[in-house]
Protein backbone atom coordinates (compact mmCIF):
# COMPACT_ATOMS: atom_id res chain seq x y z
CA UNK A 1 118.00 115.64 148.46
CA UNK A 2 115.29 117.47 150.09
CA UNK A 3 115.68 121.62 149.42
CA UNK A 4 113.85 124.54 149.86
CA UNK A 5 110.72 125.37 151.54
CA UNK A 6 109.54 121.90 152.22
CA UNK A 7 108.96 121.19 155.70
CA UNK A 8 111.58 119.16 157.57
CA UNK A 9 114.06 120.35 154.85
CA UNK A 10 117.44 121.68 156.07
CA UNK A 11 117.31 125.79 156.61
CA UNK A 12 121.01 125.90 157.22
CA UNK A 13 124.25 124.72 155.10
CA UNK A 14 124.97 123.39 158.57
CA UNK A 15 122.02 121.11 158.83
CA UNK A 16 122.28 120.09 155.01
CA UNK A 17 125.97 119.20 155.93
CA UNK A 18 124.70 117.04 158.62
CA UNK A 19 121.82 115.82 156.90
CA UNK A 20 123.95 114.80 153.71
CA UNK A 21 125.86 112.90 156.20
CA UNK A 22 123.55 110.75 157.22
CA UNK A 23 122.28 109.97 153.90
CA UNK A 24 125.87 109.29 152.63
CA UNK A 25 126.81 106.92 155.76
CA UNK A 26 123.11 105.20 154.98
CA UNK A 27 123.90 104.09 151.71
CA UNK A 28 126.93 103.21 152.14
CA UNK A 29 125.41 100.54 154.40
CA UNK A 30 122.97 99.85 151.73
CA UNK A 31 125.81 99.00 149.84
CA UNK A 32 127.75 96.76 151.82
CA UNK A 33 124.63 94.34 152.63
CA UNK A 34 123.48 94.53 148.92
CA UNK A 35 120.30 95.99 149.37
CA UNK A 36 121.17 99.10 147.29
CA UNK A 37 120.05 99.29 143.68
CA UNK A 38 118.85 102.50 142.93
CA UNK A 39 117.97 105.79 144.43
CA UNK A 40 117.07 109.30 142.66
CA UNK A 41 115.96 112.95 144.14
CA UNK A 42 113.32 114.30 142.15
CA UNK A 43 112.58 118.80 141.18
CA UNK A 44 109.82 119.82 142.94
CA UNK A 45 106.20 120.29 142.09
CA UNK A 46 106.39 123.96 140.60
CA UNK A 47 109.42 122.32 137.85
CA UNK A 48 106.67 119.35 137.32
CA UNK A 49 104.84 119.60 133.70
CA UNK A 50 101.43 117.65 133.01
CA UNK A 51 101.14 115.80 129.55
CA UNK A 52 97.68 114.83 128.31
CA UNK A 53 95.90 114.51 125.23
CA UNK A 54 93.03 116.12 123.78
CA UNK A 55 92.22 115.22 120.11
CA UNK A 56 95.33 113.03 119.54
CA UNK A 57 97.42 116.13 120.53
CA UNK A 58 99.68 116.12 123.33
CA UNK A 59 98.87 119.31 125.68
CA UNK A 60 101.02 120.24 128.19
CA UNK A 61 100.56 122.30 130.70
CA UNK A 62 103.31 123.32 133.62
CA UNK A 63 102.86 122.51 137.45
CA UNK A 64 101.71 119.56 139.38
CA UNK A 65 99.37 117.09 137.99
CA UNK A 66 97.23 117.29 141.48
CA UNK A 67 97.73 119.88 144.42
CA UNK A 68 99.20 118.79 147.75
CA UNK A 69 100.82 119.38 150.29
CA UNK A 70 103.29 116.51 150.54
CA UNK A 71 104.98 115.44 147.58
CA UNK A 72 107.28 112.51 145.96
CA UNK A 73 111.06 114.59 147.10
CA UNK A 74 113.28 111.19 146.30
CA UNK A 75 113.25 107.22 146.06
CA UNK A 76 114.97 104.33 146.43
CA UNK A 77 114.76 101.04 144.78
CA UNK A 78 116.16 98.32 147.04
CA UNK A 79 116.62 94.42 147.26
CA UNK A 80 114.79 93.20 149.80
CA UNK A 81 114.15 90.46 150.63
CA UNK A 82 110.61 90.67 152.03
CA UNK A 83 108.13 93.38 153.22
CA UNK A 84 109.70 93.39 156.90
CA UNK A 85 113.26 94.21 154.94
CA UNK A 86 112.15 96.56 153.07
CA UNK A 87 110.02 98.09 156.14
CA UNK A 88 112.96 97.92 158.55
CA UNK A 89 115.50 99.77 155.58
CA UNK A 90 112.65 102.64 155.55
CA UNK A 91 112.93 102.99 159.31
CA UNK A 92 116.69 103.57 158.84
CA UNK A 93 115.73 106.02 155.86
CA UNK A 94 112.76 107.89 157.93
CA UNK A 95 115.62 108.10 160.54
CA UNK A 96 118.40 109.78 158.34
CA UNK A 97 116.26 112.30 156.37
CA UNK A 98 113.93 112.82 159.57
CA UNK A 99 111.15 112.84 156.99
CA UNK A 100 108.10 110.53 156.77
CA UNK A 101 108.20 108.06 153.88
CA UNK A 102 106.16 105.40 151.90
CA UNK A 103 106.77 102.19 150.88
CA UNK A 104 105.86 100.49 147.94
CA UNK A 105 107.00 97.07 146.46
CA UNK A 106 108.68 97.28 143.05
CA UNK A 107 107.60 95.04 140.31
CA UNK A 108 109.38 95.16 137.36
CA UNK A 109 107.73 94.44 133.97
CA UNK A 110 109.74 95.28 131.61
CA UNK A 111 108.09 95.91 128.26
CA UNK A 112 104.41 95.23 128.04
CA UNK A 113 104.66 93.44 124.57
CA UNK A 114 107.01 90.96 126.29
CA UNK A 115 103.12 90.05 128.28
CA UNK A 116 101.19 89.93 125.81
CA UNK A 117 100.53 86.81 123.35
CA UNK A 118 100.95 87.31 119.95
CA UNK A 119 102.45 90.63 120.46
């Protein structure tokens, strides 16, 4: 769900209502052809803490890893089954939310050690 001062987000609990729908009736259509696997909305930047390490230590520190002015607001991991799928779901996607989106094909590794000989 895309809140708050983000542009393109919904100002009013009108235009959420009407943008919720759209998701909603979107997924459900995901659903019925299958394509649906997965889909998550992610905090914003400001909730966002960095973890690196410095001496073996873990150091956090709070707020966005990089600043920007576009960031990651939700996903969704689908089945497709090829690029032009998976390109022609985001068009329906870019439609409902009326927000630009990237795609990226999912490939899922499981554990590392399961790769690596000996291991």
């Amino acid at each position: 769900m895309v809140e708050g001062d983000v542009p393109g987000a919904p100002g009013s609990p009108e235009e959420m209502q009407e943008f919720m729908g759209r998701i909603i009736a979107l997924e459900a259509e995901m659903d019925e052809s299958g394509t649906f696997l997965f889909g998550g909305a992610l905090h914003g930047p400001d909730a966002a803490t960095v973890v690196r390490t410095s001496d073996a230590d873990a150091v956090m520190t709070d707020g966005p890893f990089a600043e920007s002015k576009e960031h990651i607001a939700g996903f969704y991991i689908i089945n497709a089954e090829d690029l032009d799928a998976a390109l022609a779901w985001a068009g329906k996607v870019a439609e409902a939310t009326q927000l630009p989106l990237e795609v990226r094909p999912f490939r899922a590794t499981g554990r590392v050690a399961d790769h690596m000989p000996g291991a």
